[in-house]
C-alpha atoms as a PDB file:
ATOM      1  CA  UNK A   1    -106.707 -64.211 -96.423  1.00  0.00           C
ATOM      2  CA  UNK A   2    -108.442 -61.961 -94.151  1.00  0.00           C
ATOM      3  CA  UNK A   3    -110.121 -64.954 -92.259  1.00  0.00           C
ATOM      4  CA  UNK A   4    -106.978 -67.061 -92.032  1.00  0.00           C
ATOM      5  CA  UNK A   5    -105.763 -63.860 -90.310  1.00  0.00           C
ATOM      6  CA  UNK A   6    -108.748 -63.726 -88.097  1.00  0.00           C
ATOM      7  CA  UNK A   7    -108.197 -67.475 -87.333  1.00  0.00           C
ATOM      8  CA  UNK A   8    -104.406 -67.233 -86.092  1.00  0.00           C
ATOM      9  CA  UNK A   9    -105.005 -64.229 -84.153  1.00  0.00           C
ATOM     10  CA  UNK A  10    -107.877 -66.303 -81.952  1.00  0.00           C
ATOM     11  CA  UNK A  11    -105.233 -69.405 -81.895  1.00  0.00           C
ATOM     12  CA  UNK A  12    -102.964 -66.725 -80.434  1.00  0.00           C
ATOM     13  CA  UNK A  13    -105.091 -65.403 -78.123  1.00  0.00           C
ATOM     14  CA  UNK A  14    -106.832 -69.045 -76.558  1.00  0.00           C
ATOM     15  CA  UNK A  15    -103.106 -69.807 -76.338  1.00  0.00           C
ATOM     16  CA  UNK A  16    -102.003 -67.090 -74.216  1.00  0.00           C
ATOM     17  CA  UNK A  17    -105.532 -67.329 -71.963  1.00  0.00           C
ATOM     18  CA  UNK A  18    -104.695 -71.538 -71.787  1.00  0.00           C
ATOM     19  CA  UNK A  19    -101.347 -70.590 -70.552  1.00  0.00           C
ATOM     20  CA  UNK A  20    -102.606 -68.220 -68.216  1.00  0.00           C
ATOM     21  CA  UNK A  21    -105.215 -69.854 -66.894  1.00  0.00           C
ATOM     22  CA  UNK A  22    -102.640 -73.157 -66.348  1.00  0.00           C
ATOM     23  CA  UNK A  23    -100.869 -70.857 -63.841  1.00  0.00           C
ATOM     24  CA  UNK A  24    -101.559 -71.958 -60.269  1.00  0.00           C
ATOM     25  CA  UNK A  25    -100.458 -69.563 -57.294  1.00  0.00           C
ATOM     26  CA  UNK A  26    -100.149 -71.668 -53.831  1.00  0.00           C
ATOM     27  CA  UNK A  27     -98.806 -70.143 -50.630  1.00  0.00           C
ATOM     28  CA  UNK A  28     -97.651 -72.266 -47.853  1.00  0.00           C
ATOM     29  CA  UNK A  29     -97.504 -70.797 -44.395  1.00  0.00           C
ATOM     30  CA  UNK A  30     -94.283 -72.961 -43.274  1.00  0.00           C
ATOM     31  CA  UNK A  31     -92.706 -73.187 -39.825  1.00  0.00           C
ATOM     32  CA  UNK A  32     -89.594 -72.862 -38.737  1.00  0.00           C
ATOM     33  CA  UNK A  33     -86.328 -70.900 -38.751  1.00  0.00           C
ATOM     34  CA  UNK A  34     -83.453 -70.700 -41.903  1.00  0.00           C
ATOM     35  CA  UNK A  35     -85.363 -72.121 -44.263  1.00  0.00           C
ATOM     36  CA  UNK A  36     -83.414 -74.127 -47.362  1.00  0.00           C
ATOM     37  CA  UNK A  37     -85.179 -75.594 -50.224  1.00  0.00           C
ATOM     38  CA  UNK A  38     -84.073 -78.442 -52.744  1.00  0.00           C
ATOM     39  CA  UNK A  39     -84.808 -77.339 -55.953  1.00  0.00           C
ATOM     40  CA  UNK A  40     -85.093 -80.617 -57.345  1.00  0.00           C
ATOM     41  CA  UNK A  41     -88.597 -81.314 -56.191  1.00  0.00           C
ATOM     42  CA  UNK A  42     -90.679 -79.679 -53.451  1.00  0.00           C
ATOM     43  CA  UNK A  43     -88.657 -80.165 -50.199  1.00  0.00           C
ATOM     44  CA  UNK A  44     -88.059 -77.732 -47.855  1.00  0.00           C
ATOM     45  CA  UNK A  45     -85.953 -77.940 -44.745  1.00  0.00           C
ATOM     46  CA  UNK A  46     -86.254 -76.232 -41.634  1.00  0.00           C
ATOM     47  CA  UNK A  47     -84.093 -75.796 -38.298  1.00  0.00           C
ATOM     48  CA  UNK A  48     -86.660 -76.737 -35.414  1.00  0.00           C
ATOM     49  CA  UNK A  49     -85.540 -77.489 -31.814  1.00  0.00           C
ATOM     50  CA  UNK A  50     -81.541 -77.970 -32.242  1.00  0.00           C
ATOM     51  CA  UNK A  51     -82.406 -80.241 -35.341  1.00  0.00           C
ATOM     52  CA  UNK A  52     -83.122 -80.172 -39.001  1.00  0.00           C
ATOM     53  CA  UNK A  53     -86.672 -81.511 -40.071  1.00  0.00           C
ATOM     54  CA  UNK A  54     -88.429 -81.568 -43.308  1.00  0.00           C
ATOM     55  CA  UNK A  55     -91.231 -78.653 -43.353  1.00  0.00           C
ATOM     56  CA  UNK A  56     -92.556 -79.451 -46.382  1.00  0.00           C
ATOM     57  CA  UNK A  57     -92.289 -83.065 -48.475  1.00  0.00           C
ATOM     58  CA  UNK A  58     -93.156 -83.711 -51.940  1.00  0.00           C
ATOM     59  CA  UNK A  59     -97.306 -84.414 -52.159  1.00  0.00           C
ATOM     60  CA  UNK A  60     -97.402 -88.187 -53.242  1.00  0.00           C
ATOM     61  CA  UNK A  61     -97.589 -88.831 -56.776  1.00  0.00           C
ATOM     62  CA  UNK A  62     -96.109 -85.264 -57.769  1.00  0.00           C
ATOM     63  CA  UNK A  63     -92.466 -86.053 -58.005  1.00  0.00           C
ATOM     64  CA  UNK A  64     -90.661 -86.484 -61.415  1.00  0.00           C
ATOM     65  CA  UNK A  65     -89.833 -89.674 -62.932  1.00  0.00           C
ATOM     66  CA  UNK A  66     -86.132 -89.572 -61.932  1.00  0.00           C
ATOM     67  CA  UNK A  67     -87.280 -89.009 -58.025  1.00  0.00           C
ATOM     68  CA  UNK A  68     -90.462 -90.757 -57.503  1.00  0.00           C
ATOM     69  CA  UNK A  69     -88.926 -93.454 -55.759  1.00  0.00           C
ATOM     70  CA  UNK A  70     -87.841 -91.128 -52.716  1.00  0.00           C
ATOM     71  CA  UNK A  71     -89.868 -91.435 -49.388  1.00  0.00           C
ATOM     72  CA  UNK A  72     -89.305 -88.483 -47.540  1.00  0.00           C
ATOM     73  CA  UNK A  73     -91.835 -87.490 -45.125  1.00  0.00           C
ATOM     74  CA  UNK A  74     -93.150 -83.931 -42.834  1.00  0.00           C
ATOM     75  CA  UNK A  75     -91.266 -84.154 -39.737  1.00  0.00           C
ATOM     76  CA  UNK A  76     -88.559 -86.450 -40.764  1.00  0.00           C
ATOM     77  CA  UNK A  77     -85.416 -85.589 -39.162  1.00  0.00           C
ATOM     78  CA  UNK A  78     -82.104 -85.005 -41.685  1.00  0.00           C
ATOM     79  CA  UNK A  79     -79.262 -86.140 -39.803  1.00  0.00           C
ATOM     80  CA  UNK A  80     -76.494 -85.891 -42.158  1.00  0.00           C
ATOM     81  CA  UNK A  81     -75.722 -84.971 -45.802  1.00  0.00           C
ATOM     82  CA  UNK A  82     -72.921 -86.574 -47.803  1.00  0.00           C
ATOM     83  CA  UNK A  83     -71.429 -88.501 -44.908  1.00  0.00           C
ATOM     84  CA  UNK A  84     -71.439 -85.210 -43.106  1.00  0.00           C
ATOM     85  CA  UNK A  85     -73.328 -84.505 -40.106  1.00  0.00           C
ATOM     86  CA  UNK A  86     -76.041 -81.614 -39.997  1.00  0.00           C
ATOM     87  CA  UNK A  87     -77.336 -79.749 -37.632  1.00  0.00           C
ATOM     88  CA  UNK A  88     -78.113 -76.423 -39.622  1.00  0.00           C
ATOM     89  CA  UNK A  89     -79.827 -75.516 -42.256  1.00  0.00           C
ATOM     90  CA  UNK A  90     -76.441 -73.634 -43.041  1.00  0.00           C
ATOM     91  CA  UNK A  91     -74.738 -76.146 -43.128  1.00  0.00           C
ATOM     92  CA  UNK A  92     -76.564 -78.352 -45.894  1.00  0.00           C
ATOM     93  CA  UNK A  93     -76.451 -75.170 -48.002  1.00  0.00           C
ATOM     94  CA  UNK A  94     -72.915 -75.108 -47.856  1.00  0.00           C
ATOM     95  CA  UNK A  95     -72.369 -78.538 -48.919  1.00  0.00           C
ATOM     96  CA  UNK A  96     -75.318 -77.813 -51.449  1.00  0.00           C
ATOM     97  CA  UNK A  97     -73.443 -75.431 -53.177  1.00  0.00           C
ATOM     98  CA  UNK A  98     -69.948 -77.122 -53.406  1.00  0.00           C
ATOM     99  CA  UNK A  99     -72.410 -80.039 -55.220  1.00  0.00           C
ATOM    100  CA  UNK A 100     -71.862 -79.926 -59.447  1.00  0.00           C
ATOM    101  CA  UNK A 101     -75.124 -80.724 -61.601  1.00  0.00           C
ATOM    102  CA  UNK A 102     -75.864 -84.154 -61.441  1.00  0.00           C
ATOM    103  CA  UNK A 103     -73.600 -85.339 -58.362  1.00  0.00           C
ATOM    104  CA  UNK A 104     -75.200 -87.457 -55.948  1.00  0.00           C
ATOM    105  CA  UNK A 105     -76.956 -86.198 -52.675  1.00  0.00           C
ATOM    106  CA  UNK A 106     -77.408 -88.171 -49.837  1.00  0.00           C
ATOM    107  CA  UNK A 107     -79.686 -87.995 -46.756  1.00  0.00           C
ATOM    108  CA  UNK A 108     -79.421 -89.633 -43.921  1.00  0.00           C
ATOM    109  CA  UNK A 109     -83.123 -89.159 -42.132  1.00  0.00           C
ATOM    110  CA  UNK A 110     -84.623 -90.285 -38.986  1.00  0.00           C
ATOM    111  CA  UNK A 111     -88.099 -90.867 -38.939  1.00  0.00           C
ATOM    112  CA  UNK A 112     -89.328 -92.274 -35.542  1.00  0.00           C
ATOM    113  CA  UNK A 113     -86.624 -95.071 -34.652  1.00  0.00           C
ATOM    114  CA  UNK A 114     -85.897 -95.864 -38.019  1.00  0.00           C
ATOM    115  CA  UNK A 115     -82.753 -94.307 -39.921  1.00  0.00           C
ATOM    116  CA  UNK A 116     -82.391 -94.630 -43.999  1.00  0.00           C
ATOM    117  CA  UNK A 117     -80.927 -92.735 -46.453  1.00  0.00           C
ATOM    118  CA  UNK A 118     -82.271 -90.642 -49.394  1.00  0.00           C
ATOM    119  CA  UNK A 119     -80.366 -90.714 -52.580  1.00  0.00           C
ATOM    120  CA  UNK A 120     -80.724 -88.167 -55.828  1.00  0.00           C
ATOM    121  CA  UNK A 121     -78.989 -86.548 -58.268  1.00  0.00           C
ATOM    122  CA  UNK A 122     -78.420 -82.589 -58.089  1.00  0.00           C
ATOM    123  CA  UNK A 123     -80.448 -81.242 -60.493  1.00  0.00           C
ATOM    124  CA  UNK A 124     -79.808 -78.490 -63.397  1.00  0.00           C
ATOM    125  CA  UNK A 125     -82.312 -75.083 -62.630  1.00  0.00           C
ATOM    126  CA  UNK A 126     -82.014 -74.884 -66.544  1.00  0.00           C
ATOM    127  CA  UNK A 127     -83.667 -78.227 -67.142  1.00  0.00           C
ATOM    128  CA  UNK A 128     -86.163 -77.976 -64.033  1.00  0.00           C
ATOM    129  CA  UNK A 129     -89.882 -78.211 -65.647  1.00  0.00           C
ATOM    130  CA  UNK A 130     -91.928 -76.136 -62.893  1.00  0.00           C
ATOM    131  CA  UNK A 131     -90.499 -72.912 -61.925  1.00  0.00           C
ATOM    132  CA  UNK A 132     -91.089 -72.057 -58.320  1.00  0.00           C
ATOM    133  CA  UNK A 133     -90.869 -68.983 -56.452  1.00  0.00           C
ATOM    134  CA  UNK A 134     -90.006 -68.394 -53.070  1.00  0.00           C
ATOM    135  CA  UNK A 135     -90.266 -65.102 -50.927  1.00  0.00           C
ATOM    136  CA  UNK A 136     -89.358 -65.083 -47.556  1.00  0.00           C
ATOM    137  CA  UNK A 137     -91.366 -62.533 -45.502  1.00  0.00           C
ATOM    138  CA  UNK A 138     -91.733 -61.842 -41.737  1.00  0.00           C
ATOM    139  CA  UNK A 139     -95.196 -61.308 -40.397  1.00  0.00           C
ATOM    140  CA  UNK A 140     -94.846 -59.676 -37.284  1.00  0.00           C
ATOM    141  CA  UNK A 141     -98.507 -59.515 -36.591  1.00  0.00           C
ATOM    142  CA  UNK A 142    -101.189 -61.864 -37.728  1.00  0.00           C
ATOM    143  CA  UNK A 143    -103.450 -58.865 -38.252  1.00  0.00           C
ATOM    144  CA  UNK A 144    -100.662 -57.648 -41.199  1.00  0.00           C
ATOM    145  CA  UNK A 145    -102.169 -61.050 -43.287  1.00  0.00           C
ATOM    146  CA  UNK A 146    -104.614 -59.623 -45.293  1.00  0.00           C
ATOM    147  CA  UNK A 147    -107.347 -62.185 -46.544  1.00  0.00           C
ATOM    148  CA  UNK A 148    -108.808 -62.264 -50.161  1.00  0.00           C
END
């Protein structure tokens, strides 16, 4: 009895190290004023010289199944949002928000000359796999970034 004890207590612990240890902090130094992020895979926008342009995209090969087939780009240029034209961050928030779980969202992005449009679903934050933070902080002075 006593080693079957012994056993589940080391299960428990390499469990809790494993989960640990599968923990994986990145920081990305992104540019650009009034941020908004789509929660349904990594995409963040950003309001850069009158116009809104995606900061970061979605590394290839990391999206899930239900939005792999999306080709968003860095520096692509979002135009419009549900047959509504953008030109804030603000304002894709807004119609963001209004969105229900699962209604359609629709891009309309500008990459060089060529114009498409970006389709997915709005996604639930219960059923999202990866949890991401974000905190927004203001460096005033690059000697305030401490290095490890």
């Amino acid at each position: 009895m006593r080693i079957k004890s012994v056993a589940l207590a080391l299960l428990v612990i390499l469990a809790v190290a494993m989960s640990v240890s599968a923990q994986k902090k990145t920081v990305l130094k992104i540019e650009g004023e009034n941020l908004f992020m789509f929660q349904e895979f990594i995409l963040v926008l950003a309001e850069e010289d009158g116009k809104v342009t995606v900061s970061v995209a979605p590394p290839e090969g990391t999206l899930p199944k239900e939005y792999e087939n999306i080709d968003i780009q860095g520096g692509d240029i979002v135009k419009m949002m549900n047959g509504k034209r953008v030109k804030t961050t603000a304002a894709i928030k807004k119609i963001y928000e209004k969105l229900e779980i699962g209604d359609e969202i629709k891009l309309g992005v500008k990459r060089e000359d060529e114009m498409f449009i970006v389709t997915f679903k709005k996604a639930d934050p219960e059923d999202m796999k990866g949890k991401m933070m974000i905190r927004k902080e203001v460096i005033e002075d690059e000697e305030d970034i401490e290095e490890d």
